[in-house]
C-alpha atoms as a PDB file:
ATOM      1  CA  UNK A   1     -10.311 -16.498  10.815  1.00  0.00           C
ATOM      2  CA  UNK A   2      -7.394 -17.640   9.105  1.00  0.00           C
ATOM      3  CA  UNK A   3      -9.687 -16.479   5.513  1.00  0.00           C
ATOM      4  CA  UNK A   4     -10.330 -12.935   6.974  1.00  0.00           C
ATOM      5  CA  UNK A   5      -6.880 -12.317   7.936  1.00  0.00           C
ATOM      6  CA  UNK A   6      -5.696 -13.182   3.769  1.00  0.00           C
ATOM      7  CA  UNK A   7      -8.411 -11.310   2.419  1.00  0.00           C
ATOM      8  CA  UNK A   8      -7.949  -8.503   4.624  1.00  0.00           C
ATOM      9  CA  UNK A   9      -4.195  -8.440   3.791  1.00  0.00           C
ATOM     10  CA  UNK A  10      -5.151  -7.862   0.275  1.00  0.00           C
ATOM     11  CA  UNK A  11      -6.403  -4.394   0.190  1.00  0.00           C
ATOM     12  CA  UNK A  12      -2.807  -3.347   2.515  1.00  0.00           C
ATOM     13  CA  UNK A  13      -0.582  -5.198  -0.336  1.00  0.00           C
ATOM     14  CA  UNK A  14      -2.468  -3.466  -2.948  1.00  0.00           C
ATOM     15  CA  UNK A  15      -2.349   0.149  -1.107  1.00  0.00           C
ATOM     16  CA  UNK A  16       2.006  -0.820  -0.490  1.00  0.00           C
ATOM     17  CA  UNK A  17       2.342  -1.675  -3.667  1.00  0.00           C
ATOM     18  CA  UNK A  18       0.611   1.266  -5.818  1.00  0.00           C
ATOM     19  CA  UNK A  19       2.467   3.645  -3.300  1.00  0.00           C
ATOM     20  CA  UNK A  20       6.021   2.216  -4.029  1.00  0.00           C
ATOM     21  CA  UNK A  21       5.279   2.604  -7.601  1.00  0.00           C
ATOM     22  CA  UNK A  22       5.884   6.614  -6.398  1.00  0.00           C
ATOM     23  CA  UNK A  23       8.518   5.798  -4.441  1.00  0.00           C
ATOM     24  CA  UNK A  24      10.958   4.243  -7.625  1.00  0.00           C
ATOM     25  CA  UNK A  25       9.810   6.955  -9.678  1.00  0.00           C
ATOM     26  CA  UNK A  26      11.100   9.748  -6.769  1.00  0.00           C
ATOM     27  CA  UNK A  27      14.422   7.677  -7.231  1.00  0.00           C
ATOM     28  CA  UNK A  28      15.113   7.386 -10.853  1.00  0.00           C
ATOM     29  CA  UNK A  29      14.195  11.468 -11.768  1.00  0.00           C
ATOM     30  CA  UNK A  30      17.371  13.404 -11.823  1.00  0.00           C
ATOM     31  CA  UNK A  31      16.915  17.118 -11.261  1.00  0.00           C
ATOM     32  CA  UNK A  32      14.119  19.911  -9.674  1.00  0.00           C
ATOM     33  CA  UNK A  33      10.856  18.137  -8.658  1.00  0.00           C
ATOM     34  CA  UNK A  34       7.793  19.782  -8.782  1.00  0.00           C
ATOM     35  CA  UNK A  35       5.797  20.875  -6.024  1.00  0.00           C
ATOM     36  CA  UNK A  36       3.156  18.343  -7.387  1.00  0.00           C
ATOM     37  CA  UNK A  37       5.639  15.848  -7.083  1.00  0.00           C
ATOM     38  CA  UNK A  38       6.313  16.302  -3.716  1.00  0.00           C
ATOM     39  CA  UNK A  39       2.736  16.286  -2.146  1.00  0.00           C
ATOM     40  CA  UNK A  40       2.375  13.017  -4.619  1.00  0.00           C
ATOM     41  CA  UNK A  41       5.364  11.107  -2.860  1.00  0.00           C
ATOM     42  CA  UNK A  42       4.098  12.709   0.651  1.00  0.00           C
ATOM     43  CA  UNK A  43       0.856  11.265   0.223  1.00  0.00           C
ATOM     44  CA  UNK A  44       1.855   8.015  -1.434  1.00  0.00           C
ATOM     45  CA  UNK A  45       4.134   7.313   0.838  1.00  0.00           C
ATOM     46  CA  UNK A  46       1.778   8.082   4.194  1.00  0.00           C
ATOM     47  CA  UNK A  47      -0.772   5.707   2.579  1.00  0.00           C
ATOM     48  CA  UNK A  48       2.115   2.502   2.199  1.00  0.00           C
ATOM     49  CA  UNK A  49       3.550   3.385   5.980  1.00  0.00           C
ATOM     50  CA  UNK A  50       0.006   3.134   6.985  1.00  0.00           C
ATOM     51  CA  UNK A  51      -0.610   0.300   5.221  1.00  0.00           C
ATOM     52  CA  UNK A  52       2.472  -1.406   6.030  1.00  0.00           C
ATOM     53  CA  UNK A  53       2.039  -0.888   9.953  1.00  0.00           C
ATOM     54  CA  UNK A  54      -1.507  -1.883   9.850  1.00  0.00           C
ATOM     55  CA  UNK A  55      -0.447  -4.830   8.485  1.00  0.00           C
ATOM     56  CA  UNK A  56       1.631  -6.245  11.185  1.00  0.00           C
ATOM     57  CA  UNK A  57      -0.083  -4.436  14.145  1.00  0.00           C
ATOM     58  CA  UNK A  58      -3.857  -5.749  13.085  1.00  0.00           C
ATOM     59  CA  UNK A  59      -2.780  -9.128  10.922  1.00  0.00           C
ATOM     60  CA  UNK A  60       0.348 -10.386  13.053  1.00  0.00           C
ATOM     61  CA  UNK A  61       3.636 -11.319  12.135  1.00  0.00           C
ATOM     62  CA  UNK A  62       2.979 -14.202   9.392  1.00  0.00           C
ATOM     63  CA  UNK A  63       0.365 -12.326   7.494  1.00  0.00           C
ATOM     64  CA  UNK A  64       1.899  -8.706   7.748  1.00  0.00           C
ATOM     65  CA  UNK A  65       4.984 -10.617   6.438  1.00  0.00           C
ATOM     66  CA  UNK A  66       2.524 -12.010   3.711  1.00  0.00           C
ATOM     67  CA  UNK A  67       1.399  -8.576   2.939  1.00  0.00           C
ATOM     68  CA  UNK A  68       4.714  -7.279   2.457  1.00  0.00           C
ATOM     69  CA  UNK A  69       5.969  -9.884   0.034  1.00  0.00           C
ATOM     70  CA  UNK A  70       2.756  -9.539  -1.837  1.00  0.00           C
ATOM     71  CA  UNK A  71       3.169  -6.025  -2.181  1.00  0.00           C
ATOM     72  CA  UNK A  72       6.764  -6.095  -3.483  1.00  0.00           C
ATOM     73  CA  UNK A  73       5.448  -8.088  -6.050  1.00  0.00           C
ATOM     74  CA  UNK A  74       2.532  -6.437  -6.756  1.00  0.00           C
ATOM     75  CA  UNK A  75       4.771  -2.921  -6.831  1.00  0.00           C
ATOM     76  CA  UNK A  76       6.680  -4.513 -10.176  1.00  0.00           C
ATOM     77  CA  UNK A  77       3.419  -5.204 -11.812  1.00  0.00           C
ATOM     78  CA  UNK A  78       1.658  -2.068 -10.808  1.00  0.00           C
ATOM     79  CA  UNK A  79       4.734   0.218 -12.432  1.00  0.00           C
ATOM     80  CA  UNK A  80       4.254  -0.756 -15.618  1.00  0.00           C
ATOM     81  CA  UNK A  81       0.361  -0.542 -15.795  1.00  0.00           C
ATOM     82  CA  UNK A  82      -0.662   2.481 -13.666  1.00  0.00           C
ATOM     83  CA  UNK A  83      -0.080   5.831 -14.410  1.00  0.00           C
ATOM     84  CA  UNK A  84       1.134   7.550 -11.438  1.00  0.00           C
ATOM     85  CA  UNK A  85      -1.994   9.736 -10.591  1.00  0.00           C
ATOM     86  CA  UNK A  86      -3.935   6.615 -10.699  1.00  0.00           C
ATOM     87  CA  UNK A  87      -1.170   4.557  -8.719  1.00  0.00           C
ATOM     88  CA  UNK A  88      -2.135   6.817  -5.982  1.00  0.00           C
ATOM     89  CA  UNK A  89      -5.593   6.467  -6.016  1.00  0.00           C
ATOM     90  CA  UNK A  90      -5.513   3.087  -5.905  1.00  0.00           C
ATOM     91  CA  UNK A  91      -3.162   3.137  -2.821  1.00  0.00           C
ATOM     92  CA  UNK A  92      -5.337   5.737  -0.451  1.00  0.00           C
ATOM     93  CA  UNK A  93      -8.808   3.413  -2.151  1.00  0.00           C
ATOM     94  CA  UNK A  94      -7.441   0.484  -1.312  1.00  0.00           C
ATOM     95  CA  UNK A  95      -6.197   1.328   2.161  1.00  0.00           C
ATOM     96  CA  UNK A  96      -9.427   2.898   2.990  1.00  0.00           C
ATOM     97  CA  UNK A  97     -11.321   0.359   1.876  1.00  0.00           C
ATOM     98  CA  UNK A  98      -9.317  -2.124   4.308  1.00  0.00           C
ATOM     99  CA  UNK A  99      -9.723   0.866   7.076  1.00  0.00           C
ATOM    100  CA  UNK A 100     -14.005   0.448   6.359  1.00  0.00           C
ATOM    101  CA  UNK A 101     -13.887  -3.569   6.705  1.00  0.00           C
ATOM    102  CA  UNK A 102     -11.424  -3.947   9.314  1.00  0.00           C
ATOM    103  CA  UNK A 103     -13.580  -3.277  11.585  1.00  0.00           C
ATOM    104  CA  UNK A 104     -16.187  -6.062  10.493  1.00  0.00           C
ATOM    105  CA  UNK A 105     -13.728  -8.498  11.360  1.00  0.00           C
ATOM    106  CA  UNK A 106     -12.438  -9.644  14.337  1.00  0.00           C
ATOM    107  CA  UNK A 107      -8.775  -9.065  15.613  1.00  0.00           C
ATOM    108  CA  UNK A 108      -6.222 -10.953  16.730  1.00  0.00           C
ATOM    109  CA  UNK A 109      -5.459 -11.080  20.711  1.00  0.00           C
END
């Protein structure tokens, strides 16, 4: 159980963290935003709220706080090496991905 719960954490860290890559980039531009822009940052940011409340209604407290963390982290790494575009790709793949194999595993209580 305890193995299902960390690997199924992954795919939510990775989906929080490409979508908060979106979310610095919305607060560092100074001036008009495209409309592009907008429905980017709409969508990115749906995909880490989603994440981040699957995470502690499905996982529990310890690993949703797990997931969290991980993501933070992961957000640093995944600024510098993803383009934005594919920063959001990776957040709705990953999140469906962990919305797919939930399901295989068991829940908590």
């Amino acid at each position: 159980m305890m193995w299902s719960g960390l690997l199924l954490s992954l795919p939510l860290s990775v989906s929080m963290a490409f979508s908060l890559t979106e979310l610095s980039f919305v607060r560092n531009v100074r001036g008009q935003q495209s409309r592009g822009d907008a429905v980017r940052t709409t969508l990115a940011m749906s995909a880490g709220l989603t994440a981040l409340g699957l995470a502690f209604s499905h996982q529990g407290p310890s690993f949703g706080a797990m997931a969290v963390v991980a993501g933070i982290a992961l957000s640093w790494l995944a600024a510098r090496l993803a383009s934005r575009t594919v920063a959001l790709a990776v957040a709705i793949v990953s999140l469906g991905f962990y919305l797919q194999f939930a399901e295989l595993a068991p829940l908590r209580p």
